[in-house]
PDB file of N, CA and C in Angstrom:
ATOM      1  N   UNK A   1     -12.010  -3.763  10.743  1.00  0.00           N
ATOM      2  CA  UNK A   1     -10.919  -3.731   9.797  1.00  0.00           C
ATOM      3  C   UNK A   1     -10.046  -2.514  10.098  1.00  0.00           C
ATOM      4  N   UNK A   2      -9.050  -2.581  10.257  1.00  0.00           N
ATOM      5  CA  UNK A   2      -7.938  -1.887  10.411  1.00  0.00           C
ATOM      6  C   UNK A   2      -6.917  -1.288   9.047  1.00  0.00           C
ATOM      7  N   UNK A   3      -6.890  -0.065   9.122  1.00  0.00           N
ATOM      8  CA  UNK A   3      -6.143   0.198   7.412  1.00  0.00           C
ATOM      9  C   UNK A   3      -5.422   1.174   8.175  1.00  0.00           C
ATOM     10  N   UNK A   4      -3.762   0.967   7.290  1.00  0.00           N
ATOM     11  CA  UNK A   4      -2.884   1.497   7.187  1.00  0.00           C
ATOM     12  C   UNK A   4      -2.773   1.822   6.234  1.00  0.00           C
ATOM     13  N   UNK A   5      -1.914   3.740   6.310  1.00  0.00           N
ATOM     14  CA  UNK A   5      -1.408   3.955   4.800  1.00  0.00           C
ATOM     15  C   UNK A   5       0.128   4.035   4.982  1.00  0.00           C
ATOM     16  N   UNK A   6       0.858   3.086   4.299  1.00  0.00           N
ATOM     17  CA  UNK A   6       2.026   2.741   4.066  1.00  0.00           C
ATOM     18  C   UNK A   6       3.141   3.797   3.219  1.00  0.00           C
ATOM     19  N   UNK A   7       3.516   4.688   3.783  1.00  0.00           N
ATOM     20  CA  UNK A   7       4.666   5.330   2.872  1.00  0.00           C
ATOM     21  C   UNK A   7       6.212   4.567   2.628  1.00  0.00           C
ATOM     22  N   UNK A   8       6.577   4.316   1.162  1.00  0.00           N
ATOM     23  CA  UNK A   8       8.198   3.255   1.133  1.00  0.00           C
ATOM     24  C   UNK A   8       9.188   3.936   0.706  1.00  0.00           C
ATOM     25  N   UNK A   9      10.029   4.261   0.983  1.00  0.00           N
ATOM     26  CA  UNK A   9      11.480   4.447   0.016  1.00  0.00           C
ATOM     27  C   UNK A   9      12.304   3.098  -0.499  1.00  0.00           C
ATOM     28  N   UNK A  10      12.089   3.264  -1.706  1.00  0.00           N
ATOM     29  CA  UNK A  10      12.878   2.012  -1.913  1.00  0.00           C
ATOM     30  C   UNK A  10      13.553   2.548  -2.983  1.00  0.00           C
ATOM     31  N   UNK A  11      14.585   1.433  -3.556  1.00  0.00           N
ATOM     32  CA  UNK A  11      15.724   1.633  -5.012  1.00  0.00           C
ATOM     33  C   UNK A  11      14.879   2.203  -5.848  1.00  0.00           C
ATOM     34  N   UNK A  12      15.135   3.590  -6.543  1.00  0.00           N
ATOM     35  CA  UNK A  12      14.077   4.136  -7.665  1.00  0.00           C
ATOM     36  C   UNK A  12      14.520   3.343  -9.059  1.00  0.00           C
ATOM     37  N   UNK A  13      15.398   2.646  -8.899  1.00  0.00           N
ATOM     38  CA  UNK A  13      15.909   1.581 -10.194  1.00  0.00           C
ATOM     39  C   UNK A  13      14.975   0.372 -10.103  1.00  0.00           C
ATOM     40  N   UNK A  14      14.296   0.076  -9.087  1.00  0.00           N
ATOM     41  CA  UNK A  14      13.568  -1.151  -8.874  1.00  0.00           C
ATOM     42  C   UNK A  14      11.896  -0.427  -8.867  1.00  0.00           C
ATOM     43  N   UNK A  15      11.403   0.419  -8.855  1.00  0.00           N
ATOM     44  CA  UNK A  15      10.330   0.803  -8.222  1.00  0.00           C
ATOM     45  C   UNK A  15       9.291  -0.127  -9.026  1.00  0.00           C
ATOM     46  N   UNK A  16       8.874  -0.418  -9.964  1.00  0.00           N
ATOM     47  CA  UNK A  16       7.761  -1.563 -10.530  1.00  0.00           C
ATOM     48  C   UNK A  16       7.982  -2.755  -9.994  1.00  0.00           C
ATOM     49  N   UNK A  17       9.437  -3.627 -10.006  1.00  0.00           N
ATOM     50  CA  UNK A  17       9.225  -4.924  -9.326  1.00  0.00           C
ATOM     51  C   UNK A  17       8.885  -4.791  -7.941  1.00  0.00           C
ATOM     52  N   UNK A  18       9.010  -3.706  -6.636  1.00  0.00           N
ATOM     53  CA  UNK A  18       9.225  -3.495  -5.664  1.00  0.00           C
ATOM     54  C   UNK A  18       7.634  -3.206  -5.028  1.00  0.00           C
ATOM     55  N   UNK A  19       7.393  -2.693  -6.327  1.00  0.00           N
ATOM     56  CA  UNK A  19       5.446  -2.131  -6.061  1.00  0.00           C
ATOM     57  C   UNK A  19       5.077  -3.653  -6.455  1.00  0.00           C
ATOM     58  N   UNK A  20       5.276  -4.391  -7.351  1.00  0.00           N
ATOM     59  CA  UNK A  20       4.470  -5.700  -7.854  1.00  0.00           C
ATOM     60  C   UNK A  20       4.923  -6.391  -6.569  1.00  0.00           C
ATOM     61  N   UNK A  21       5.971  -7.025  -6.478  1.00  0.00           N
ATOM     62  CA  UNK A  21       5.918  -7.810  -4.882  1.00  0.00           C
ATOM     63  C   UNK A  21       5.054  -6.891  -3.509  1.00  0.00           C
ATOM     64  N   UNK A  22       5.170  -6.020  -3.668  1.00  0.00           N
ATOM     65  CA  UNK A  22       4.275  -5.496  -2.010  1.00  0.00           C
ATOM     66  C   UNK A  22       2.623  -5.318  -2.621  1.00  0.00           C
ATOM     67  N   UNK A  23       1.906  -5.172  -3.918  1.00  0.00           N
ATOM     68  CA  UNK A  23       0.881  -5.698  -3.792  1.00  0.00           C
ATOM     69  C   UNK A  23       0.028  -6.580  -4.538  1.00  0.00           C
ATOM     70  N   UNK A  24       1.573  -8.084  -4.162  1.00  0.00           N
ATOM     71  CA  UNK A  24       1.289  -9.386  -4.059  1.00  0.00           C
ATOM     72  C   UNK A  24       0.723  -9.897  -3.033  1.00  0.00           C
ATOM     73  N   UNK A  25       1.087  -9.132  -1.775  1.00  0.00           N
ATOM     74  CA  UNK A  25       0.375  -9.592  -0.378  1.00  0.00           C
ATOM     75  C   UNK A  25      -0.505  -9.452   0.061  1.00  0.00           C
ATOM     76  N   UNK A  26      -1.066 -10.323   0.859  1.00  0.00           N
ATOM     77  CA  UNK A  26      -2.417 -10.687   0.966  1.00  0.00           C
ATOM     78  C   UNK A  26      -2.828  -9.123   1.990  1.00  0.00           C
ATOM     79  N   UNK A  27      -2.715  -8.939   2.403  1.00  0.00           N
ATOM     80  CA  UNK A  27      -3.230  -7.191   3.064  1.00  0.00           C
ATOM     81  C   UNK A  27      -2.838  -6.308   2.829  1.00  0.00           C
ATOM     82  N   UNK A  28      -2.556  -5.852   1.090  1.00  0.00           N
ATOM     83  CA  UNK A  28      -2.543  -4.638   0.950  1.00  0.00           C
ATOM     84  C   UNK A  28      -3.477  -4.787  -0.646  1.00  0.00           C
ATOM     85  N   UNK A  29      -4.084  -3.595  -0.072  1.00  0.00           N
ATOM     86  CA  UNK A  29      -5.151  -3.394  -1.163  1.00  0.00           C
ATOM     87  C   UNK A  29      -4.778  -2.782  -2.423  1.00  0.00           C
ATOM     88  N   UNK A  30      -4.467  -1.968  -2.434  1.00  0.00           N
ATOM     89  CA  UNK A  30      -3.256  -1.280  -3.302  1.00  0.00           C
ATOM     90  C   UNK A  30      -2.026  -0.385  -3.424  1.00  0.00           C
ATOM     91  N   UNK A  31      -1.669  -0.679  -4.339  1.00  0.00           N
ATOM     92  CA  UNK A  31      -0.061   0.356  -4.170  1.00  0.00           C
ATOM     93  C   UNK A  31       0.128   1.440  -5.238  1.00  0.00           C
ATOM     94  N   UNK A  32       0.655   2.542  -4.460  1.00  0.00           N
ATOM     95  CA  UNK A  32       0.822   3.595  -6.148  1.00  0.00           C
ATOM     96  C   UNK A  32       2.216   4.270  -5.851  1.00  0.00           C
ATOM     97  N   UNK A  33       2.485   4.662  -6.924  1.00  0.00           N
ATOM     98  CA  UNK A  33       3.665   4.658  -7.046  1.00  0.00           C
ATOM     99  C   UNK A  33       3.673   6.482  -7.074  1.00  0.00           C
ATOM    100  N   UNK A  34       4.568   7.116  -6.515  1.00  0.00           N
ATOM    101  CA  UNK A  34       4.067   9.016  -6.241  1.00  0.00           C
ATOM    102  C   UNK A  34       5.109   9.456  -6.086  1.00  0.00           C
ATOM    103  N   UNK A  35       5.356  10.617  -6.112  1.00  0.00           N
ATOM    104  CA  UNK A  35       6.256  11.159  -6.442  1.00  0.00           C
ATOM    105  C   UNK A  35       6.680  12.332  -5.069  1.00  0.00           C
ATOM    106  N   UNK A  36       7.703  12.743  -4.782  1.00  0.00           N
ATOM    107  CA  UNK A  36       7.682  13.429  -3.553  1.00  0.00           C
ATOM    108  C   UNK A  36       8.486  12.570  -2.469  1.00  0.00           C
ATOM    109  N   UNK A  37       8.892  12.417  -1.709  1.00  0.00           N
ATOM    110  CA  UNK A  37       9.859  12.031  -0.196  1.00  0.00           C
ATOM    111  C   UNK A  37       9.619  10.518  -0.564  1.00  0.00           C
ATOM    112  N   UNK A  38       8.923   9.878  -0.749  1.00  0.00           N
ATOM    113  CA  UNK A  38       8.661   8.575  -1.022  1.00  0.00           C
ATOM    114  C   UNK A  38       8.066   8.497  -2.108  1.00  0.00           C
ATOM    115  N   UNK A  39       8.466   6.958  -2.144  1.00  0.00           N
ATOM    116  CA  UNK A  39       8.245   6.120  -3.697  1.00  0.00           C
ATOM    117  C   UNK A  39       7.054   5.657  -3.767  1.00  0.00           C
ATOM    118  N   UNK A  40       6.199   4.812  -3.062  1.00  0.00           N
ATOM    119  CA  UNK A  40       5.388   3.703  -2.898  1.00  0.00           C
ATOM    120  C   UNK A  40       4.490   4.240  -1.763  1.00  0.00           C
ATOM    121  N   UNK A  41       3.327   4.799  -2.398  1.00  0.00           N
ATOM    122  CA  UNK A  41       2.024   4.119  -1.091  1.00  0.00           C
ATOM    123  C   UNK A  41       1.631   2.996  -1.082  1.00  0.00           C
ATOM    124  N   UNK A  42       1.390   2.229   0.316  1.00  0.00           N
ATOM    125  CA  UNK A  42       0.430   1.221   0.025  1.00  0.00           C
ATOM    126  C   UNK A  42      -0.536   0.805   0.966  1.00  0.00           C
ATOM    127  N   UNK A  43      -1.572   0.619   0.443  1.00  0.00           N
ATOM    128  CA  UNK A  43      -2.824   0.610   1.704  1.00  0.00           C
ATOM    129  C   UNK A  43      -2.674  -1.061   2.397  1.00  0.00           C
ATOM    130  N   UNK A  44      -2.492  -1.116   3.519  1.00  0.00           N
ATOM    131  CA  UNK A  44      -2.856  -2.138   4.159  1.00  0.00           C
ATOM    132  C   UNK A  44      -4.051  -2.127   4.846  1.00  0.00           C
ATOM    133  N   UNK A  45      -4.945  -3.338   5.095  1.00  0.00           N
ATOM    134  CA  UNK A  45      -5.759  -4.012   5.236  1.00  0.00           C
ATOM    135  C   UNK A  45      -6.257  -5.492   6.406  1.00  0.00           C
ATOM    136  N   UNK A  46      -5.411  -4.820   7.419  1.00  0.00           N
ATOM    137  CA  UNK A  46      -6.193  -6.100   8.608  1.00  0.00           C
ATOM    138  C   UNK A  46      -6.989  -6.414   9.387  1.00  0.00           C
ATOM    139  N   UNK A  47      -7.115  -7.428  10.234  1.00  0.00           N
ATOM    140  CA  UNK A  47      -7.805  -7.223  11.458  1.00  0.00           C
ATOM    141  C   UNK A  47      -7.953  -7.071  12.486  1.00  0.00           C
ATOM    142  N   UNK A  48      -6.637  -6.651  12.615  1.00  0.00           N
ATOM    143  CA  UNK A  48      -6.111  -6.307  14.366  1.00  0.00           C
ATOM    144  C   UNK A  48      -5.079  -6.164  14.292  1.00  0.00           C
ATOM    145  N   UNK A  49      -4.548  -5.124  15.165  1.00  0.00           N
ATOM    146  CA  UNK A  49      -3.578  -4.337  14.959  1.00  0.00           C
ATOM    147  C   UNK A  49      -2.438  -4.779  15.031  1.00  0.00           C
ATOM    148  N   UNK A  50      -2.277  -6.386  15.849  1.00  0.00           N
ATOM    149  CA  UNK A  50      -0.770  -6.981  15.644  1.00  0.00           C
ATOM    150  C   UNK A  50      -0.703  -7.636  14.342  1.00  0.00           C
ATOM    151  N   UNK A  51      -1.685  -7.472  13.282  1.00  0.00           N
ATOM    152  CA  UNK A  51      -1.738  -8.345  11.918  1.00  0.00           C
ATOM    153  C   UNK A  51      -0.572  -7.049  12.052  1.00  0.00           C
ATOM    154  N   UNK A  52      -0.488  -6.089  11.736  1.00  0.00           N
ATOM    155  CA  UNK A  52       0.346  -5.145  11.000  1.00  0.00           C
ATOM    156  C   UNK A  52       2.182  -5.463  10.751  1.00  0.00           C
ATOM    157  N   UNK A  53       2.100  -5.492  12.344  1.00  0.00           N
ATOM    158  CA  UNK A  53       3.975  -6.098  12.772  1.00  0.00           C
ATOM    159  C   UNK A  53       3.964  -7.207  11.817  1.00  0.00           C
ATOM    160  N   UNK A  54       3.078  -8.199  12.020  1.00  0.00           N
ATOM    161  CA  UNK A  54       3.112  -9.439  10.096  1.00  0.00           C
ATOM    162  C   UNK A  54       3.275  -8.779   8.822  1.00  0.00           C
ATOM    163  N   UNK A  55       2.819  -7.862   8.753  1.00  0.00           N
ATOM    164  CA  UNK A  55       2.645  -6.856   7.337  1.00  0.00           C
ATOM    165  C   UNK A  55       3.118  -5.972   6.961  1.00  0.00           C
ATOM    166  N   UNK A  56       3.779  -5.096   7.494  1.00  0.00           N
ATOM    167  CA  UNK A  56       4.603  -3.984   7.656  1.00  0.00           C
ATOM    168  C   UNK A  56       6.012  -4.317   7.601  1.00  0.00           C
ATOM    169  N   UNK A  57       6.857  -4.585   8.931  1.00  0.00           N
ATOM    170  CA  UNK A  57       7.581  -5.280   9.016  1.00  0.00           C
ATOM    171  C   UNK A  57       8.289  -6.544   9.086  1.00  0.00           C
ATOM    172  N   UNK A  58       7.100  -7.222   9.099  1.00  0.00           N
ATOM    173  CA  UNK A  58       7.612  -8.552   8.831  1.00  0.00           C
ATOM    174  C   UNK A  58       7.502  -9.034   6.923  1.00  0.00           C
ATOM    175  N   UNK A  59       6.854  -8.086   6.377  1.00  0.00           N
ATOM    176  CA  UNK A  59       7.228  -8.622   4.831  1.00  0.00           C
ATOM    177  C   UNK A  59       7.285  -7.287   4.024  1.00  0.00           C
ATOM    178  N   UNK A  60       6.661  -6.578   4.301  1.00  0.00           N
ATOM    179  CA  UNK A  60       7.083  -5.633   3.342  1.00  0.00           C
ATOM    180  C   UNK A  60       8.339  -4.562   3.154  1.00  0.00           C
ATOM    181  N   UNK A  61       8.705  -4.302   4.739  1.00  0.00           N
ATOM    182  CA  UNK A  61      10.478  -4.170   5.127  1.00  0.00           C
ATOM    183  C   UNK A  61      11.578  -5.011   4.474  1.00  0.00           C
ATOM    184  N   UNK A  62      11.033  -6.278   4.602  1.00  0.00           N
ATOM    185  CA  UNK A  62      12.292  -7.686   3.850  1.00  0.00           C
ATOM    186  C   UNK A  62      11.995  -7.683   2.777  1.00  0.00           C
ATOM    187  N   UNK A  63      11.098  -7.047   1.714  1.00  0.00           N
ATOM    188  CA  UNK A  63      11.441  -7.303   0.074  1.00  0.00           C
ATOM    189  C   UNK A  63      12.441  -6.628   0.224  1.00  0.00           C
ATOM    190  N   UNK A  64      13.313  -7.482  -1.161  1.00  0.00           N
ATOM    191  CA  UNK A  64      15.246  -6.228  -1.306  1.00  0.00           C
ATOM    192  C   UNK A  64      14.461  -5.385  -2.270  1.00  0.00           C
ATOM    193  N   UNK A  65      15.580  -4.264  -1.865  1.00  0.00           N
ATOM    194  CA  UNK A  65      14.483  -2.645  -2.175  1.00  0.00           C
ATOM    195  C   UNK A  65      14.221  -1.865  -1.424  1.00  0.00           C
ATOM    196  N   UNK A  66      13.590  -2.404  -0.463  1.00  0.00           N
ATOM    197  CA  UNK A  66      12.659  -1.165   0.424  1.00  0.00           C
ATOM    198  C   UNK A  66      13.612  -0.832   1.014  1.00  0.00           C
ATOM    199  N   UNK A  67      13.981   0.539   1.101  1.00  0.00           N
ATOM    200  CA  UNK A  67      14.867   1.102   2.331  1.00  0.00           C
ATOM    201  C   UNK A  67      14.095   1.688   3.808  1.00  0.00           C
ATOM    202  N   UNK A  68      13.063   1.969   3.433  1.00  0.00           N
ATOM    203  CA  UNK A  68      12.601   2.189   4.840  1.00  0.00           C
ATOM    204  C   UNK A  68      10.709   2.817   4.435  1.00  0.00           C
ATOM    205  N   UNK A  69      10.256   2.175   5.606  1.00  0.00           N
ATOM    206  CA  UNK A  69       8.942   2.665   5.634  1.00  0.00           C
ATOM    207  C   UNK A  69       8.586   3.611   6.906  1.00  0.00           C
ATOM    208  N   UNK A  70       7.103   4.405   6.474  1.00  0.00           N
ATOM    209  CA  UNK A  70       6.476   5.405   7.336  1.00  0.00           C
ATOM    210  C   UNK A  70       5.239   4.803   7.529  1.00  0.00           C
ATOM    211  N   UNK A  71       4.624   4.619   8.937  1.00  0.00           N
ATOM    212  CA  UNK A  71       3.153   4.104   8.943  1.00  0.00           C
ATOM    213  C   UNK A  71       2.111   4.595   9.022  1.00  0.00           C
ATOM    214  N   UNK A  72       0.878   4.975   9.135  1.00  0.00           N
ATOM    215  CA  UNK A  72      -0.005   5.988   9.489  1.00  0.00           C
ATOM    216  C   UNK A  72      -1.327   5.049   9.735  1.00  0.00           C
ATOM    217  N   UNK A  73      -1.651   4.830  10.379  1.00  0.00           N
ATOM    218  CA  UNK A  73      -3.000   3.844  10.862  1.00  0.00           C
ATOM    219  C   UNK A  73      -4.223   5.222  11.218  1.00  0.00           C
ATOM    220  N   UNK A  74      -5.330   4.527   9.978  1.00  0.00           N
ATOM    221  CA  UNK A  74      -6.559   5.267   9.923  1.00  0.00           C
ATOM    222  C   UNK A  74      -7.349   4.991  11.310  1.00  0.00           C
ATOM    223  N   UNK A  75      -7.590   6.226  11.808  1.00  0.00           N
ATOM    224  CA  UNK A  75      -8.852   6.089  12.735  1.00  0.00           C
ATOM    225  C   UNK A  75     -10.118   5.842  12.015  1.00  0.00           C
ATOM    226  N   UNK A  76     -10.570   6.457  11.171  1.00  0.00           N
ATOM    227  CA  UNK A  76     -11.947   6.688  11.037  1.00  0.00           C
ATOM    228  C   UNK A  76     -11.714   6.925   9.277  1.00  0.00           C
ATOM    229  N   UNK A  77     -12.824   6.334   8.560  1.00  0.00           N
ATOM    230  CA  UNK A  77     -12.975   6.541   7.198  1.00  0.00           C
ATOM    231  C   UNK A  77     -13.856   7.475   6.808  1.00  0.00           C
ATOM    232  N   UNK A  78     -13.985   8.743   6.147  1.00  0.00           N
ATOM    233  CA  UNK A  78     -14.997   9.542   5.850  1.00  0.00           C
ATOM    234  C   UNK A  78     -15.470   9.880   4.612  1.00  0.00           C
ATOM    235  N   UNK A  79     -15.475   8.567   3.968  1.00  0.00           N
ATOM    236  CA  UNK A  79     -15.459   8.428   2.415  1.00  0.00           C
ATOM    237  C   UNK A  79     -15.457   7.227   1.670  1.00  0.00           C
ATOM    238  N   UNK A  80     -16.688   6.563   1.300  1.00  0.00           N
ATOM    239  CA  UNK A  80     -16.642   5.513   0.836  1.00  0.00           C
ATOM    240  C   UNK A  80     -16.651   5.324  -0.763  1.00  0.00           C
ATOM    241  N   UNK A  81     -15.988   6.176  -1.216  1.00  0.00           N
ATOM    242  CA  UNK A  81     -16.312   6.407  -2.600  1.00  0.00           C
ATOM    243  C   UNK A  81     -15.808   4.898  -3.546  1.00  0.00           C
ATOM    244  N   UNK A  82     -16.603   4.530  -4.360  1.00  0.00           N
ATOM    245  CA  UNK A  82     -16.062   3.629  -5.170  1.00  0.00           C
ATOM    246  C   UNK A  82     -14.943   4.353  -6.389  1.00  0.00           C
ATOM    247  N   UNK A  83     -13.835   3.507  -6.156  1.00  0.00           N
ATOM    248  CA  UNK A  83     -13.482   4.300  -7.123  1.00  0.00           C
ATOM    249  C   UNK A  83     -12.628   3.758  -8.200  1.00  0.00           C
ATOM    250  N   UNK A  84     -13.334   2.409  -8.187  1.00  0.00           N
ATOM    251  CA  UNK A  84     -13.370   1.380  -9.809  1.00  0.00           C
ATOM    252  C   UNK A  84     -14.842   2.345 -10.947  1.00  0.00           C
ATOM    253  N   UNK A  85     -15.928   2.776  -9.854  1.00  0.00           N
ATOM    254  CA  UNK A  85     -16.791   3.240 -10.582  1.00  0.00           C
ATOM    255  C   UNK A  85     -16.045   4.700 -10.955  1.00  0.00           C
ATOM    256  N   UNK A  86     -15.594   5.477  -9.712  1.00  0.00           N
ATOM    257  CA  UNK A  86     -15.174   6.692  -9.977  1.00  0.00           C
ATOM    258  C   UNK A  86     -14.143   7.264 -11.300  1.00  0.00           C
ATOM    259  N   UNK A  87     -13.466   5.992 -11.738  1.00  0.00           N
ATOM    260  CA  UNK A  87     -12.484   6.131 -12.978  1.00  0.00           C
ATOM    261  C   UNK A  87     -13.079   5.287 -14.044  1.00  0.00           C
ATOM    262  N   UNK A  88     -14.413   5.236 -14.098  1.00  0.00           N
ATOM    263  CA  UNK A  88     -14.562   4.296 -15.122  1.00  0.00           C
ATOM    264  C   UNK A  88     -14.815   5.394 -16.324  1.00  0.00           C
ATOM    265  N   UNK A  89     -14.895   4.623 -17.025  1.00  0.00           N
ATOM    266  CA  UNK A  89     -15.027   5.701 -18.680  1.00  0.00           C
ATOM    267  C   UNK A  89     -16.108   5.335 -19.653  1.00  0.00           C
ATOM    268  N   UNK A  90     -17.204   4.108 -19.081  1.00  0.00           N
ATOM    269  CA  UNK A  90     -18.371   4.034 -19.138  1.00  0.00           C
ATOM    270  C   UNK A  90     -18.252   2.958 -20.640  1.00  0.00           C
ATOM    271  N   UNK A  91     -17.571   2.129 -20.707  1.00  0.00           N
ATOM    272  CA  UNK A  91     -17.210   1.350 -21.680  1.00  0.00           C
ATOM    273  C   UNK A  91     -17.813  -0.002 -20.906  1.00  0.00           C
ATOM    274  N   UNK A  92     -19.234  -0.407 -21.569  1.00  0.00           N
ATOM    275  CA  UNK A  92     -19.446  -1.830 -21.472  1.00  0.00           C
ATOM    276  C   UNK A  92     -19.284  -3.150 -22.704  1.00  0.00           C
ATOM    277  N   UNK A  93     -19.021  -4.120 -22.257  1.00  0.00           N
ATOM    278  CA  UNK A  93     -19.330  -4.868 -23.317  1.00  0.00           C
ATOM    279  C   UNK A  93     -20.069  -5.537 -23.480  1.00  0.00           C
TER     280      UNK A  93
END
């Protein structure tokens, strides 16, 4: 598995519809919205490295909005932290 971390500039008038369409797609795991040079992280998720040119630029460049992206492709993960458990607040039902 191959992960990218996705930096976006897009319209700061659009930034919720712009984050909801980019993680509508099927290889990105999630998106957050941050503050600083860019608007939008978003983690992508494939299996080989030409999935990306599908994912990157071929859909997440063409939502209207995005003005431009930065890519950064992970070598190596050094941290598997869960972190649905890590923010939980210990509320079962």
């Amino acid at each position: 598995m191959i992960t990218a971390i996705v930096l976006i500039k897009t319209s700061v008038d659009r930034i919720p519809e712009i984050a909801e369409s980019i993680a509508a797609l099927d290889s990105v795991s999630e998106v957050f919205s941050v503050t600083g040079t860019y608007d939008l992280i978003a983690m992508v998720r494939v299996r080989q490295h030409e999935d990306l040119a599908e994912v990157i630029p071929g859909r997440i460049s063409k939502i209207p909005g995005v003005q431009g992206t930065d890519t950064h492709v992970a070598f190596r993960t050094y941290s598997q932290h869960d972190l649905e458990a890590a923010f939980s607040i210990g509320l079962d039902n």
